[in-house]
Protein backbone atom coordinates (compact mmCIF):
# COMPACT_ATOMS: atom_id res chain seq x y z
CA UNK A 1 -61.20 -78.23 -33.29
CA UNK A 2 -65.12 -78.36 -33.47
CA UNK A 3 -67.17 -80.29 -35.82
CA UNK A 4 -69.00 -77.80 -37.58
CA UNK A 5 -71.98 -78.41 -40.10
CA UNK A 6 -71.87 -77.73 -43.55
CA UNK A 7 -74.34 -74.59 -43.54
CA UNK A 8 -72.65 -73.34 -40.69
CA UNK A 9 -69.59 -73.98 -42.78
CA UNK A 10 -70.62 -72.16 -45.27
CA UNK A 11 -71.67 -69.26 -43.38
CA UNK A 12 -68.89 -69.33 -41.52
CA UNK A 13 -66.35 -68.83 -44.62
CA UNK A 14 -68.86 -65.98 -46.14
CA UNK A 15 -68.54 -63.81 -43.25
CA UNK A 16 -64.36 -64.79 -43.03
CA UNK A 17 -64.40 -63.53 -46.70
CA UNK A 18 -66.25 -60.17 -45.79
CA UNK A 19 -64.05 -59.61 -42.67
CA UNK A 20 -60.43 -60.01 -44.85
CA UNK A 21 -61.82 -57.37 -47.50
CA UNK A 22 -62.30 -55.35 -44.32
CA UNK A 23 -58.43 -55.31 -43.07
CA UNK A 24 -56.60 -52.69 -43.81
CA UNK A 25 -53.54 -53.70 -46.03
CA UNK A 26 -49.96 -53.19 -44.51
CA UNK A 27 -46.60 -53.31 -45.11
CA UNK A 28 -43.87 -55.20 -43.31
CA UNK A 29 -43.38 -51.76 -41.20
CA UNK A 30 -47.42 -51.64 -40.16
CA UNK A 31 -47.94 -48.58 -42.58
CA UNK A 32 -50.89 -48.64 -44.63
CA UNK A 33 -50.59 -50.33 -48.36
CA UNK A 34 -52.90 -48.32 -50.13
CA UNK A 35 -52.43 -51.26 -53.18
CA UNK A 36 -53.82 -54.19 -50.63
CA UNK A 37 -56.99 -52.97 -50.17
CA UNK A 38 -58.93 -53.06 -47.04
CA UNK A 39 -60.54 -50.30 -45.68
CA UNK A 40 -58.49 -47.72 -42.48
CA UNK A 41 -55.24 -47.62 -41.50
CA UNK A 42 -53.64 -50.83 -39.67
CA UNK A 43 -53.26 -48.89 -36.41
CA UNK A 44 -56.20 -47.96 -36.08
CA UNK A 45 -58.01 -51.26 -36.90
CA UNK A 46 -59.63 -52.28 -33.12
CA UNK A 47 -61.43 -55.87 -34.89
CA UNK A 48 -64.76 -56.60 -35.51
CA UNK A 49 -66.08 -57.92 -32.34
CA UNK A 50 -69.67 -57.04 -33.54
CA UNK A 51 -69.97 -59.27 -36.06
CA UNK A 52 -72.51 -62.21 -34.61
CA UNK A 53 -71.79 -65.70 -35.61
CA UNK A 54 -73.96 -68.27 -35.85
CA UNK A 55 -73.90 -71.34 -33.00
């Protein structure tokens, strides 16, 4: 695992906190849970490649 500085830290866990509200909730079965929030259904979630992060 990297050593990674405290600002980048920092930034790193705001933009983890953004991309979990962004999954789509599920159930065991992979159907959407409209109660776990998240934005799309679970199958047709591709990621969030775009999202830069910092060096």
């Amino acid at each position: 695992m990297s050593d990674v500085s405290g600002e980048n830290r920092e930034e790193l866990e705001t933009i983890a906190k953004e991309r979990m509200a962004e999954l789509p909730g599920e159930t065991a079965l992979g159907n959407r849970d409209p109660q776990a929030g998240g934005e799309g259904d679970p199958k047709d979630f591709e990621g969030n490649s775009e999202v830069p992060l910092p060096e």
